[in-house]
N, C-alpha and C. Protein backbone atom coordinates (compact mmCIF):
# COMPACT_ATOMS: atom_id res chain seq x y z
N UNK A 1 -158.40 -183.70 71.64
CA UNK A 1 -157.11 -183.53 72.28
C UNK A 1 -156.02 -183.49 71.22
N UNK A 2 -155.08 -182.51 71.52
CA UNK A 2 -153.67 -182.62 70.82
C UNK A 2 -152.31 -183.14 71.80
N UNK A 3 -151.48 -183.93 71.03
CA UNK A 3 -150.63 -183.92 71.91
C UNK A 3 -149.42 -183.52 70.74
N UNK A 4 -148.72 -182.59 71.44
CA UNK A 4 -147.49 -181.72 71.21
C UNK A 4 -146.18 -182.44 70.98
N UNK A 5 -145.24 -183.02 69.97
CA UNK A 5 -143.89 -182.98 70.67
C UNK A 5 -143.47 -183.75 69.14
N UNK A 6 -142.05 -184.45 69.71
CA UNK A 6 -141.47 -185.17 68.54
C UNK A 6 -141.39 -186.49 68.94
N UNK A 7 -141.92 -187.50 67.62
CA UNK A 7 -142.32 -188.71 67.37
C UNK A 7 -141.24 -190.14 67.92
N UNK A 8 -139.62 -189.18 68.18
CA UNK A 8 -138.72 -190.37 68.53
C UNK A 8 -138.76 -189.99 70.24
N UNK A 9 -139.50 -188.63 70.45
CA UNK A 9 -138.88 -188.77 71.74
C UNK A 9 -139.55 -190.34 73.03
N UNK A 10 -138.80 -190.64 73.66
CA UNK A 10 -139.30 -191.63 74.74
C UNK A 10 -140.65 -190.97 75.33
N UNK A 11 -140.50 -190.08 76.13
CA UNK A 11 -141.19 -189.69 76.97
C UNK A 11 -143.09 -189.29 76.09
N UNK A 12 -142.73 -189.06 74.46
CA UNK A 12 -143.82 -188.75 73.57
C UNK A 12 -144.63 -190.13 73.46
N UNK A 13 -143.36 -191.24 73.41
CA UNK A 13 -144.24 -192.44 72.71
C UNK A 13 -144.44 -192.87 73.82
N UNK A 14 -144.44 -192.82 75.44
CA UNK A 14 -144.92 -193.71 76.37
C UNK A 14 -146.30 -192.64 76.38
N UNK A 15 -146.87 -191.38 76.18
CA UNK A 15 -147.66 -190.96 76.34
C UNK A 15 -148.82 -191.18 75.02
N UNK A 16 -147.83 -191.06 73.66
CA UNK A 16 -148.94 -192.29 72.57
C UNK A 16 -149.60 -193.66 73.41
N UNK A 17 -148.38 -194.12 73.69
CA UNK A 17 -149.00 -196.00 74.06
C UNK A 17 -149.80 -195.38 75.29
N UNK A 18 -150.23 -194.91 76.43
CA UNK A 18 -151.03 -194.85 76.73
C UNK A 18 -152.44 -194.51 76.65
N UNK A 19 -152.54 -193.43 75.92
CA UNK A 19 -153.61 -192.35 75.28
C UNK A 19 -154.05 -194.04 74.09
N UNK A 20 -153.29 -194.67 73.55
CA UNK A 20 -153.85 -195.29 72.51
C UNK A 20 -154.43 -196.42 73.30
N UNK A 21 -153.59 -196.92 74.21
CA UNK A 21 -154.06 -198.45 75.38
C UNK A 21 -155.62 -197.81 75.55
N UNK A 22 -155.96 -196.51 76.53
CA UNK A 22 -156.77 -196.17 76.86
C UNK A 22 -157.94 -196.06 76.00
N UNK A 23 -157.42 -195.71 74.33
CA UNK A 23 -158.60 -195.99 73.51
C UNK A 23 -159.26 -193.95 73.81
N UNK A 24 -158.38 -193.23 73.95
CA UNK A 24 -158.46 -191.85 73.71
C UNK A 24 -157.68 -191.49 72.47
N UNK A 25 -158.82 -190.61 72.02
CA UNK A 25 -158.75 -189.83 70.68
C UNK A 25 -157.74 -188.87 70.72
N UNK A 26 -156.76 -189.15 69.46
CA UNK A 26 -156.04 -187.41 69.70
C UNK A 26 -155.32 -187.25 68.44
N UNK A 27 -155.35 -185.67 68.34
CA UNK A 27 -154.35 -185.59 66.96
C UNK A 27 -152.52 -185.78 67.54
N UNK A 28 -152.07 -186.12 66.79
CA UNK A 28 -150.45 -186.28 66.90
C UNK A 28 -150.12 -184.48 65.93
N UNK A 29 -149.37 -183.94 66.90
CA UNK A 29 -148.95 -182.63 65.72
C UNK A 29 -147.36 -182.80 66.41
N UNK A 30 -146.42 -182.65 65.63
CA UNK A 30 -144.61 -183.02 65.42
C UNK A 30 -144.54 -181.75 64.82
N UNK A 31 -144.35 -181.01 66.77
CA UNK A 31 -143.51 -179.40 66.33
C UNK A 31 -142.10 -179.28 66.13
N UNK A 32 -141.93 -180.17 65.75
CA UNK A 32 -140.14 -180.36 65.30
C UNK A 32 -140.38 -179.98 63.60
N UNK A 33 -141.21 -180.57 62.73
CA UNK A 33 -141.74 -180.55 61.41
C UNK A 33 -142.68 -179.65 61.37
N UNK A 34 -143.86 -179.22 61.94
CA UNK A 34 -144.65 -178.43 61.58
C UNK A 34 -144.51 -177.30 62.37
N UNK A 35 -143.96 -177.20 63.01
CA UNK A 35 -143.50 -175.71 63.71
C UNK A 35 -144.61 -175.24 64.83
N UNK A 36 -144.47 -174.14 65.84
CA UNK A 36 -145.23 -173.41 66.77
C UNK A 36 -144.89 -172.06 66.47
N UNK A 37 -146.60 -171.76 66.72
CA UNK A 37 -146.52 -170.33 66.52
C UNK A 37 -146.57 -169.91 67.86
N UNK A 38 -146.12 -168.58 67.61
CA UNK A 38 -146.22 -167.94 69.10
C UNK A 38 -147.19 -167.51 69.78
N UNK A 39 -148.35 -167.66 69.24
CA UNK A 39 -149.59 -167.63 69.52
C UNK A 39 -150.44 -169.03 70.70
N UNK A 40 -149.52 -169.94 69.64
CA UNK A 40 -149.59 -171.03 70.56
C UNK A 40 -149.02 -171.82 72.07
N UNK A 41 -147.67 -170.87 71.87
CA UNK A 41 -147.18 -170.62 73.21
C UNK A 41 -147.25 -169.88 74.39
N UNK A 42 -147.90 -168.44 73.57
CA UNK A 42 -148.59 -167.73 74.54
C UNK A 42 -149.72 -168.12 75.07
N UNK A 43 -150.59 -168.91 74.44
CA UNK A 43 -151.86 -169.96 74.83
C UNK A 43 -151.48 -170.67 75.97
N UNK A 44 -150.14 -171.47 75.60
CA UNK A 44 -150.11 -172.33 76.77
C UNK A 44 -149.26 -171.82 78.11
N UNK A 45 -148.92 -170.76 77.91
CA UNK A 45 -147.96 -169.86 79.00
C UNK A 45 -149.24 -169.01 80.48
N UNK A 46 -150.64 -168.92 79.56
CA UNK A 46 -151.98 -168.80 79.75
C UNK A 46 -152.68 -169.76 81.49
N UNK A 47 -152.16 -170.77 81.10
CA UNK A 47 -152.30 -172.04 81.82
C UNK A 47 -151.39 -172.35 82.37
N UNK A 48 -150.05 -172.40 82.33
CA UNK A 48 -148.92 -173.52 82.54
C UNK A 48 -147.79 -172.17 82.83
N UNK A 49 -146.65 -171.90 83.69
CA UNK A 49 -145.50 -171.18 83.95
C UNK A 49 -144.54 -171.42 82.95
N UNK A 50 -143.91 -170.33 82.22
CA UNK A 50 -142.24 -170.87 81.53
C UNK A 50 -141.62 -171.78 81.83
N UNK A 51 -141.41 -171.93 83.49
CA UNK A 51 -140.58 -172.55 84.33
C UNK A 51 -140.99 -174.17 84.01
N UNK A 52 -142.20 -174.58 83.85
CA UNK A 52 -142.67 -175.36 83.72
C UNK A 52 -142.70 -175.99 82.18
N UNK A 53 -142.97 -175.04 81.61
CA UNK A 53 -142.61 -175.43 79.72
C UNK A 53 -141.60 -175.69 79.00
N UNK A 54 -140.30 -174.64 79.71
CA UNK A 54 -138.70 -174.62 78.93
C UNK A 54 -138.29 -176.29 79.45
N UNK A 55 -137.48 -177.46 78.65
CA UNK A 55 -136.85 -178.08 79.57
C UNK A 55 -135.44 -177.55 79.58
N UNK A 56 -135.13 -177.52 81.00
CA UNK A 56 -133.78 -177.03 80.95
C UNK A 56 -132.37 -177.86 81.49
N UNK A 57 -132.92 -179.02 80.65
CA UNK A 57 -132.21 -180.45 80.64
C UNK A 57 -131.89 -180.78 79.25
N UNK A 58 -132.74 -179.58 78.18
CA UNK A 58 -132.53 -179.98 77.27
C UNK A 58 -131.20 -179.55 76.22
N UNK A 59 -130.45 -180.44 75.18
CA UNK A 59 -129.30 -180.18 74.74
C UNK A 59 -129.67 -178.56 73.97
N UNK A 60 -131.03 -178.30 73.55
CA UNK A 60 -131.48 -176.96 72.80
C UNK A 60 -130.52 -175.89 73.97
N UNK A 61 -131.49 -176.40 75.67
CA UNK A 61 -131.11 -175.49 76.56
C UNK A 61 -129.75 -174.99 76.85
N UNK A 62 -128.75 -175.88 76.70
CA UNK A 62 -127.36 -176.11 76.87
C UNK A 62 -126.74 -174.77 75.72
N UNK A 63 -127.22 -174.93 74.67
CA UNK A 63 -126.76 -174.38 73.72
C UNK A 63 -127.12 -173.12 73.61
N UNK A 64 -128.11 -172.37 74.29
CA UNK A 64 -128.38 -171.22 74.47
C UNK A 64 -127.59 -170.53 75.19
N UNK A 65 -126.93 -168.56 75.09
CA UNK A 65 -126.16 -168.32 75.98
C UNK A 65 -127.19 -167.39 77.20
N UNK A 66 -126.08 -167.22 78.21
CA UNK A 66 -126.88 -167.03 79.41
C UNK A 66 -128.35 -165.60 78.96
N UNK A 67 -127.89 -164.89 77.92
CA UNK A 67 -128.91 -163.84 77.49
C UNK A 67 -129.88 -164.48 77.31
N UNK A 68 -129.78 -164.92 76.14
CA UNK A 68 -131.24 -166.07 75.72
C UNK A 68 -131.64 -166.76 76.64
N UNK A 69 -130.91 -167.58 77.73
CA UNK A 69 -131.80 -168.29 78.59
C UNK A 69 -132.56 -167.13 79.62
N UNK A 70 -131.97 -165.97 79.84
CA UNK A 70 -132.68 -165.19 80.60
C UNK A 70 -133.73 -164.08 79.90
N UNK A 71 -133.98 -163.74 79.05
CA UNK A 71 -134.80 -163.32 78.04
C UNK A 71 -135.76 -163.99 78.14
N UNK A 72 -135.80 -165.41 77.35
CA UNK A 72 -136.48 -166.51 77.80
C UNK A 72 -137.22 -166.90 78.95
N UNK A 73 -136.85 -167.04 79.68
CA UNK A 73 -137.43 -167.54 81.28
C UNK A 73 -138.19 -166.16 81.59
N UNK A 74 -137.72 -164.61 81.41
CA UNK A 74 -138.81 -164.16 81.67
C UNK A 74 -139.49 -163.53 80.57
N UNK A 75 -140.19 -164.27 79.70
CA UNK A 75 -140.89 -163.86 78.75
C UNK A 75 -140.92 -162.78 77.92
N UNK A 76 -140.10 -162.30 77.78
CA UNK A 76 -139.26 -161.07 76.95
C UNK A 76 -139.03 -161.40 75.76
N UNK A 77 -138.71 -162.84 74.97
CA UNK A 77 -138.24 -163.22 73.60
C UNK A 77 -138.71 -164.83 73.88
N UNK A 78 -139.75 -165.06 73.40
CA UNK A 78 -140.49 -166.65 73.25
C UNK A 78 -140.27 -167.09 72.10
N UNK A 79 -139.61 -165.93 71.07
CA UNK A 79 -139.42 -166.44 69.65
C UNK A 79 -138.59 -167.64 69.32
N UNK A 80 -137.71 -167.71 70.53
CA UNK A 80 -136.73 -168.64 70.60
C UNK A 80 -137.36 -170.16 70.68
N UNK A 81 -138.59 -170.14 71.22
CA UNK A 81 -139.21 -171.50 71.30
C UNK A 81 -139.93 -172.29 69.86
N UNK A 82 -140.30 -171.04 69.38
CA UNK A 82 -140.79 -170.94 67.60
C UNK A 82 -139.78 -171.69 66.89
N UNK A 83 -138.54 -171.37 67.01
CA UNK A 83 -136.82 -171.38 66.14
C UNK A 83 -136.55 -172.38 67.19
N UNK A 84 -136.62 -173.01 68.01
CA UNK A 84 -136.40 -174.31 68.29
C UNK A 84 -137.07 -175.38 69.53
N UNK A 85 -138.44 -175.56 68.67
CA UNK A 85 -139.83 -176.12 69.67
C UNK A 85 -138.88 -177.19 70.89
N UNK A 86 -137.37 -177.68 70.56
CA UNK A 86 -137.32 -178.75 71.29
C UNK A 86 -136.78 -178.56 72.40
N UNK A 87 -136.74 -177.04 72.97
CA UNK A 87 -136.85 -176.56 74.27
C UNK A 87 -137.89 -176.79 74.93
N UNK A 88 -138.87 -177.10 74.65
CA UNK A 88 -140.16 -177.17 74.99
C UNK A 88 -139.97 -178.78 75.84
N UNK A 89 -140.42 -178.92 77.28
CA UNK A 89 -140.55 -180.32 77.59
C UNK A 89 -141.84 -181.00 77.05
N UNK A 90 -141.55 -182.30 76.43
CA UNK A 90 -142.45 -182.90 75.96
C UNK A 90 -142.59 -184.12 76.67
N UNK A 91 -144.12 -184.39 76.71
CA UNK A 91 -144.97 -184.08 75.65
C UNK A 91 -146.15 -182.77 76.06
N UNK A 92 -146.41 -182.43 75.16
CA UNK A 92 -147.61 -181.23 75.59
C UNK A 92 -148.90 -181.68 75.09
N UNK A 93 -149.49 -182.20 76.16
CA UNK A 93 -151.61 -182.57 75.62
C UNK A 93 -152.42 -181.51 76.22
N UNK A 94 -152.90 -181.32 74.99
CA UNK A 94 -153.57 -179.72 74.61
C UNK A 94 -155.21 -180.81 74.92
N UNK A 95 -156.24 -180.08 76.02
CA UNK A 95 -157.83 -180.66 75.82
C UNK A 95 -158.14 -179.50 76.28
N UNK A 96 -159.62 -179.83 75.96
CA UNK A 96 -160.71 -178.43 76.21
C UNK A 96 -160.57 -177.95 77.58
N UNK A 97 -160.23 -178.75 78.66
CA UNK A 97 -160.26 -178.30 79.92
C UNK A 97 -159.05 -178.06 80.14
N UNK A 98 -157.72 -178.70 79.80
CA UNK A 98 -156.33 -178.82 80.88
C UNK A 98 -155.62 -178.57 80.32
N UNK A 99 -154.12 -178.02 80.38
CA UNK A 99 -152.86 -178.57 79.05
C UNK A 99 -151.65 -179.61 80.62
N UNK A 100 -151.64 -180.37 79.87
CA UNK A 100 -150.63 -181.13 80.33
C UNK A 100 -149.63 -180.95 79.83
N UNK A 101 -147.95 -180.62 80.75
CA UNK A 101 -146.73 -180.97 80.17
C UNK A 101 -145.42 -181.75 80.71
N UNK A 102 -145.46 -182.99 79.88
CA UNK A 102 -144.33 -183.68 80.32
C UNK A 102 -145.40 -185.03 80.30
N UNK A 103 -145.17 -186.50 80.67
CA UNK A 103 -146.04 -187.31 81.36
C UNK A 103 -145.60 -188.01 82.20
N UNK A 104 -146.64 -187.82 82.56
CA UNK A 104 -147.13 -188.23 84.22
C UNK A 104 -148.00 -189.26 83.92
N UNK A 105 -148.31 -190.51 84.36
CA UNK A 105 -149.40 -191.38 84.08
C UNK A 105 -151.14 -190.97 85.12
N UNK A 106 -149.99 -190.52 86.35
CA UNK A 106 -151.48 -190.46 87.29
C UNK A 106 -152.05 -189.01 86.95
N UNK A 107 -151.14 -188.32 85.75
CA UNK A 107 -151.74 -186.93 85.40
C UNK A 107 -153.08 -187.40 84.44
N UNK A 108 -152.43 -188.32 83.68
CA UNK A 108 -153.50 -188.58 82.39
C UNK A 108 -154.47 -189.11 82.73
N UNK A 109 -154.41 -190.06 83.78
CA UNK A 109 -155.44 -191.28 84.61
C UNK A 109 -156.61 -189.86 84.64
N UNK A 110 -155.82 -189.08 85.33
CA UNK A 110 -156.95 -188.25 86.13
C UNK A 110 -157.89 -187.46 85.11
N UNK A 111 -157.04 -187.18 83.83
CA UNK A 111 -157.46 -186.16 82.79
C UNK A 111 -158.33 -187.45 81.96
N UNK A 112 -158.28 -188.38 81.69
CA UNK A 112 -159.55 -189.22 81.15
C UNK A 112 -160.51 -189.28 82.07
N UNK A 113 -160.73 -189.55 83.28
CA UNK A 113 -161.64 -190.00 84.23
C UNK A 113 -162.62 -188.85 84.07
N UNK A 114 -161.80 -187.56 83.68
CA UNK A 114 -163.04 -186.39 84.19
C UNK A 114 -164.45 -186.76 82.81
C-alpha cells in the first residue's frame, strides 16, 4: 500500500496513526516534495471521479480562476494537479485492490478486513 499526501496535514496523520495502530504496511510518499506525475493521476481518475479527487475546500482551489477550475473538473488540463498536488484531497491509499480518498475510518476498517 501507498498512502498519498502531505506529512503536516491532520487528516494524513489520523490515517498514519491508524494504518500504524492496525500494524498495516505502507510506503509514506509526500506529493508536496516528490511530486505526481500525470500518469499517476490518470491512474487514479481510472477508479475514483475528479469530483471526488479535486478538494474544493482547498486554499490551492480558492486560488485558481474560474478557467482552471473548469478545465480541471472536466479533465481537459490535470497538469494543474502535477504544479500543485495540494488540490488533491488527502489522504490518497493506493492498494492492489482499491484507491481510497480522504479518511474515512469505516473505509479503512473495511479495506484491512478484506
Amino acid at each position: 500500500m501507498i498512502l498519498y499526501g502531505i506529512p503536516n496535514c491532520d487528516t494524513v496523520r489520523k490515517a498514519r496513526k491508524f494504518l500504524d495502530e492496525n500494524k498495516i504496511a505502507y510506503d509514506f510518499y509526500d506529493f508536496k516534495k516528490q511530486g505526481l506525475t500525470l500518469e499517476t493521476i490518470q491512474n487514479w481518475l481510472q477508479s475514483q471521479p475528479i469530483e471526488i479527487l479535486v478538494n474544493k475546500r482547498s486554499t490551492s482551489w480558492k486560488q485558481l480562476n474560474d478557467l482552471q477550475k473548469q478545465a480541471l473538473l472536466s479533465g481537459d488540463d490535470l497538469t494543474v494537479l502535477t504544479e500543485m498536488p495540494t488540490l488533491i484531497k488527502r489522504p490518497v491509499l493506493e492498494s492492489e485492490t482499491s484507491l481510497l480518498i480522504g479518511f474515512k475510518e469505516e473505509e479503512y476498517q473495511k479495506l484491512i478486513a478484506e
